[in-house]
N, C-alpha and C. Protein backbone atom coordinates (compact mmCIF):
# COMPACT_ATOMS: atom_id res chain seq x y z
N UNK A 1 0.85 -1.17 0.00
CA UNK A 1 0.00 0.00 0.00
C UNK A 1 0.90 1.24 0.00
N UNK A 2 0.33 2.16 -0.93
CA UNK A 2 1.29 3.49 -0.62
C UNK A 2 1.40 4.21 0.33
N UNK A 3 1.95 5.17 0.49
CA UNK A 3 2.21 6.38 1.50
C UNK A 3 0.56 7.21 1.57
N UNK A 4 0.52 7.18 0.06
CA UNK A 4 -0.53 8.25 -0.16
C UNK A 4 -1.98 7.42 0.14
N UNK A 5 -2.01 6.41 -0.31
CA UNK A 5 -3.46 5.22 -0.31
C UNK A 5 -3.18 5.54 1.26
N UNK A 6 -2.52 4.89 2.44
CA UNK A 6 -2.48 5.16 3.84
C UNK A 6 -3.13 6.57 4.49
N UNK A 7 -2.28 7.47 3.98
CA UNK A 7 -2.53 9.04 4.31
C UNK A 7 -3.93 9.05 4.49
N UNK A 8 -4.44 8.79 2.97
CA UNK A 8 -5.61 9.07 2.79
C UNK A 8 -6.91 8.04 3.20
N UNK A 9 -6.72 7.08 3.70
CA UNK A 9 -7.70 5.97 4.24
C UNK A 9 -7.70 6.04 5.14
N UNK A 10 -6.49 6.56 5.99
CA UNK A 10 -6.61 6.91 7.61
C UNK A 10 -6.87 7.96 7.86
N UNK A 11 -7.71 8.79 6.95
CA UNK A 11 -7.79 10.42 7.48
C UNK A 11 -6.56 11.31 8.21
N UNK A 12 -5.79 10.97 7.32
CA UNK A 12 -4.19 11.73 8.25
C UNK A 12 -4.42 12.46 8.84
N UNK A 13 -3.63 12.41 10.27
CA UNK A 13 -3.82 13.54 10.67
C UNK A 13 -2.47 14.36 10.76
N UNK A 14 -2.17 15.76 11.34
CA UNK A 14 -1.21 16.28 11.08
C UNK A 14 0.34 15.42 11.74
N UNK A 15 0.16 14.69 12.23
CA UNK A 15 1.46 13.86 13.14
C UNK A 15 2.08 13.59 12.12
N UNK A 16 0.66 12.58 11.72
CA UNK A 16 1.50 11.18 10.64
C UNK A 16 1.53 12.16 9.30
N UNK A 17 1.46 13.17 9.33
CA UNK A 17 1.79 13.67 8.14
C UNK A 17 2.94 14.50 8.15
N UNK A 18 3.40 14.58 9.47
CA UNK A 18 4.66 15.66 9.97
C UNK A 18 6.06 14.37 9.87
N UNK A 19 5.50 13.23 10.46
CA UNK A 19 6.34 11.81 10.22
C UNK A 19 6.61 11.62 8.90
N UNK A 20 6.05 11.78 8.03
CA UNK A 20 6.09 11.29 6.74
C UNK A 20 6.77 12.09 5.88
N UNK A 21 6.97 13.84 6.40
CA UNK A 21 7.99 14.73 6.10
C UNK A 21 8.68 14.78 6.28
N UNK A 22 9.31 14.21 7.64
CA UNK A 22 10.46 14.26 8.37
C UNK A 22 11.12 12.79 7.80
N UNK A 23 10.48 11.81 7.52
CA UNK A 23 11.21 10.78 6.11
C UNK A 23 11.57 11.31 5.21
N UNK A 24 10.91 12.04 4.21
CA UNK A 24 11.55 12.36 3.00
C UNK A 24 12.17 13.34 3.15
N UNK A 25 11.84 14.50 4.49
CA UNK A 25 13.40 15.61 4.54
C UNK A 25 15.02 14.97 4.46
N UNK A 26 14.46 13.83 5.24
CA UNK A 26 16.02 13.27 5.90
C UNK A 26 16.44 12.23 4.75
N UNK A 27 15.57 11.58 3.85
CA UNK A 27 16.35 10.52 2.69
C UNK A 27 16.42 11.16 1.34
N UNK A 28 15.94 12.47 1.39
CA UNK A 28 16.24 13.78 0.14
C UNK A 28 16.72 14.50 0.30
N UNK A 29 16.80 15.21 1.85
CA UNK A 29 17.68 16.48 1.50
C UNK A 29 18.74 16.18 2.86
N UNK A 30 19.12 15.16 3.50
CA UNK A 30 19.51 14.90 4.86
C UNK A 30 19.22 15.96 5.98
N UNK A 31 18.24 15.74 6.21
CA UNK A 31 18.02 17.29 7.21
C UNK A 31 17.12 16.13 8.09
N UNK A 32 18.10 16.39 9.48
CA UNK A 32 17.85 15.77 10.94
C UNK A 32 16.46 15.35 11.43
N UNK A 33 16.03 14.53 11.52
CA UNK A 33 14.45 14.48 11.91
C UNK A 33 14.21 15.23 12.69
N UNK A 34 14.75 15.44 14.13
CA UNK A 34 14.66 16.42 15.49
C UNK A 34 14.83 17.86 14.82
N UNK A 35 15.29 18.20 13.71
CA UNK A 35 15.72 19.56 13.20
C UNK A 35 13.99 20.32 12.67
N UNK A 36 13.28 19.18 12.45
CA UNK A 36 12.12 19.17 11.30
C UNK A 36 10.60 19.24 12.56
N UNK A 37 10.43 20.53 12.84
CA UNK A 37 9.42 21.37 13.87
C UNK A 37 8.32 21.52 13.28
N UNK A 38 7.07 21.80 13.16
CA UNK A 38 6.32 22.44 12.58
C UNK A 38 6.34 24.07 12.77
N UNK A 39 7.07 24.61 13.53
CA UNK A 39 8.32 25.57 13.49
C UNK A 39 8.83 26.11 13.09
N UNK A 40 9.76 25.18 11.82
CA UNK A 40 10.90 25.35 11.17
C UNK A 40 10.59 26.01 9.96
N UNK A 41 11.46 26.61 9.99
CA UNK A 41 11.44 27.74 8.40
C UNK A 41 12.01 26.74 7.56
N UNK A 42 11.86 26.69 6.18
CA UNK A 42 12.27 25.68 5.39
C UNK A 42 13.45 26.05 5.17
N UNK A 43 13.90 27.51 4.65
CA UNK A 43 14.63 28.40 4.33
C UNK A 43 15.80 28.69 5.29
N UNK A 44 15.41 28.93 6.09
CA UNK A 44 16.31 29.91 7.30
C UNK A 44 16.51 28.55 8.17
N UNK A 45 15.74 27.78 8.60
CA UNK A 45 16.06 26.59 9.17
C UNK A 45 16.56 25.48 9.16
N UNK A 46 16.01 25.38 8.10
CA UNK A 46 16.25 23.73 7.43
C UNK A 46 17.58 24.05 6.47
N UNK A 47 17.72 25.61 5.99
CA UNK A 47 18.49 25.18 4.66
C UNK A 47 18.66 24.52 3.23
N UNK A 48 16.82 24.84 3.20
CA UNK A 48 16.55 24.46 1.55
C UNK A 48 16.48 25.71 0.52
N UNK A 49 17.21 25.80 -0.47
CA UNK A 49 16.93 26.61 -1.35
C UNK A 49 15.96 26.29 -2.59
N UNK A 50 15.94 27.33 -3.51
CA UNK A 50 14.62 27.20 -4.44
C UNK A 50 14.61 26.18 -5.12
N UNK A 51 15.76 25.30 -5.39
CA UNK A 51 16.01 24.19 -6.19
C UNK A 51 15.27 23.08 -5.41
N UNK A 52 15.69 23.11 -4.24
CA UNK A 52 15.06 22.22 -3.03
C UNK A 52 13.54 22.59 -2.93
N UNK A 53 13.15 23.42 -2.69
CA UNK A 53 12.12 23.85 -2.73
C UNK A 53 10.81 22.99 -3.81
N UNK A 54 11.48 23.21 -4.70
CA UNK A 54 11.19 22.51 -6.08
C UNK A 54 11.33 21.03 -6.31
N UNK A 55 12.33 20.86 -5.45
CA UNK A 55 12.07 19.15 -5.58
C UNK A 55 11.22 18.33 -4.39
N UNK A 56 10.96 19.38 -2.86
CA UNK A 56 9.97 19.43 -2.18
C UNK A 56 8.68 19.05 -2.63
N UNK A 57 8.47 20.13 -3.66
CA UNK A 57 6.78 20.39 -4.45
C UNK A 57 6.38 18.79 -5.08
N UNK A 58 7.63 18.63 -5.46
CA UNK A 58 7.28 17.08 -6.40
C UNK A 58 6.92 16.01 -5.54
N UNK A 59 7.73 15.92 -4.52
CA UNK A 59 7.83 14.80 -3.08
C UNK A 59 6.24 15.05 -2.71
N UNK A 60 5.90 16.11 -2.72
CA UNK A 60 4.32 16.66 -2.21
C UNK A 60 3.53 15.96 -2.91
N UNK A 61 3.81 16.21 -4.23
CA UNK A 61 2.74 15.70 -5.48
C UNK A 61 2.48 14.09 -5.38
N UNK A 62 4.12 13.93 -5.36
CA UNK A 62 3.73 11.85 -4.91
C UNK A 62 3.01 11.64 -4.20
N UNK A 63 3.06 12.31 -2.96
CA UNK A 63 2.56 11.85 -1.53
C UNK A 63 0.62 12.21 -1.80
N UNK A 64 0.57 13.09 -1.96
CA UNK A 64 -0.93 13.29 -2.48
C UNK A 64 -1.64 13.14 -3.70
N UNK A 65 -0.84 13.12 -4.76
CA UNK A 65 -1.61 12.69 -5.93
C UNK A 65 -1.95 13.73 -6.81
N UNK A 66 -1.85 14.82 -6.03
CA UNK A 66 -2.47 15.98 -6.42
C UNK A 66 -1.37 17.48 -6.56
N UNK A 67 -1.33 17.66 -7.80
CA UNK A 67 -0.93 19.11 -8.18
C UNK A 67 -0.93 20.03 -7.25
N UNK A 68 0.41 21.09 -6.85
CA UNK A 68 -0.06 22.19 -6.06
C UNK A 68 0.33 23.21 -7.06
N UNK A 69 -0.46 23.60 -6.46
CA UNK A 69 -0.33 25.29 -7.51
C UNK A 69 0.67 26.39 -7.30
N UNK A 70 1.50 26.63 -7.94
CA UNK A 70 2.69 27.43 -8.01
C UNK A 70 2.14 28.53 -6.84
N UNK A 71 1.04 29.41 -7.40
CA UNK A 71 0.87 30.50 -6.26
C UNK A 71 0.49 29.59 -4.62
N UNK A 72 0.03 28.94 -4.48
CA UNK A 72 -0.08 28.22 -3.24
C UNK A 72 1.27 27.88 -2.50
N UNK A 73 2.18 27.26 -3.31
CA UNK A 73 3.75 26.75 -2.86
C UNK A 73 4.37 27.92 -2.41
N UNK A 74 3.73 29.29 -2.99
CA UNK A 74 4.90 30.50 -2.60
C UNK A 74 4.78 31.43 -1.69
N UNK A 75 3.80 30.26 -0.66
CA UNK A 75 3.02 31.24 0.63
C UNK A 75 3.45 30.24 1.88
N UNK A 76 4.20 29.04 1.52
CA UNK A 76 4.90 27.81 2.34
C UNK A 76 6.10 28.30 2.61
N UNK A 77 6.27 28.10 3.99
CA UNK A 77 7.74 28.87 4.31
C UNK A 77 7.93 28.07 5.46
N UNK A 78 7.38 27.57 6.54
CA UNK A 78 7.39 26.67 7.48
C UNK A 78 6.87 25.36 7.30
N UNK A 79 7.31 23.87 8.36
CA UNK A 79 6.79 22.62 8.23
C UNK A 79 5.49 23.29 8.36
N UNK A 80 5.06 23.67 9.09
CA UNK A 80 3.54 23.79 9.48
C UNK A 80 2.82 23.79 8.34
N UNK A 81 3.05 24.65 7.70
CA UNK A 81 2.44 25.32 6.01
C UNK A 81 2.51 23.91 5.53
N UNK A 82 3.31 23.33 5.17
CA UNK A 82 3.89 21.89 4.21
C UNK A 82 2.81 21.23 4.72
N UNK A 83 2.42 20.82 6.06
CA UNK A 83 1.62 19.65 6.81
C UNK A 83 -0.13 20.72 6.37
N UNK A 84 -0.15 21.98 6.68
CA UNK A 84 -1.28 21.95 6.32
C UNK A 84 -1.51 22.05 4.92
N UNK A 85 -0.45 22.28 4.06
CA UNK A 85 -1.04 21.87 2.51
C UNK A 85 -1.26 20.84 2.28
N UNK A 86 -0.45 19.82 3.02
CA UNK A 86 -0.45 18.25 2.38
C UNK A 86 -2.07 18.20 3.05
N UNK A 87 -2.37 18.40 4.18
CA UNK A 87 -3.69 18.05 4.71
C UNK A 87 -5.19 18.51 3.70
N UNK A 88 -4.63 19.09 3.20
CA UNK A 88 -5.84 20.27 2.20
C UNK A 88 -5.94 19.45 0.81
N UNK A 89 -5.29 19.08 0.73
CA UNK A 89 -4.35 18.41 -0.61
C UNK A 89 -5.05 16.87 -0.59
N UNK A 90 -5.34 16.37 0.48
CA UNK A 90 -5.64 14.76 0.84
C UNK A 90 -7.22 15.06 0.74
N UNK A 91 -7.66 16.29 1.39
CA UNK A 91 -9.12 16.44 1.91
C UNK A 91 -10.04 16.34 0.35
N UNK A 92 -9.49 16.96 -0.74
CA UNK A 92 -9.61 17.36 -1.63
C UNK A 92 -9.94 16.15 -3.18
């Protein structure tokens, strides 16, 4: 079963969706699980730039299935933002 079939059959909630970021932060961009807050600036914290950023958006798209929209991605600046897009993204 996928990540995304799971997400979405269990009504994710924001945990297991903060868990499931903090996997692909750390086996894509190596960034510390404990580093990865809902908190954390992606930018200033984490140390992702726009390239990263961009390969973020895609990791998103797997995980939900679903397209985000360029103007939507450019209002994400914290985990928090990431967990509530992915959540919006599943509802949808």
């Amino acid at each position: 079963m996928s990540m995304q079939t799971l997400l979405v059959r269990e009504g994710a909630t924001d945990t297991q969706i903060l868990e499931h970021l903090r996997a692909v932060l750390r086996s894509n961009f190596e960034i510390e699980p404990e580093r990865i807050t809902l908190q954390a600036n992606l930018f200033s914290d984490l140390d992702l730039d726009s390239i990263d950023a961009v390969d973020l958006a895609i990791k998103l798209q797997e995980l939900t299935g679903k397209r985000i929209k360029p103007e939507d991605f450019k209002g994400i600046r914290t985990i928090g933002d990431v967990v509530g897009t992915v959540r919006r993204l599943l509802a949808t």
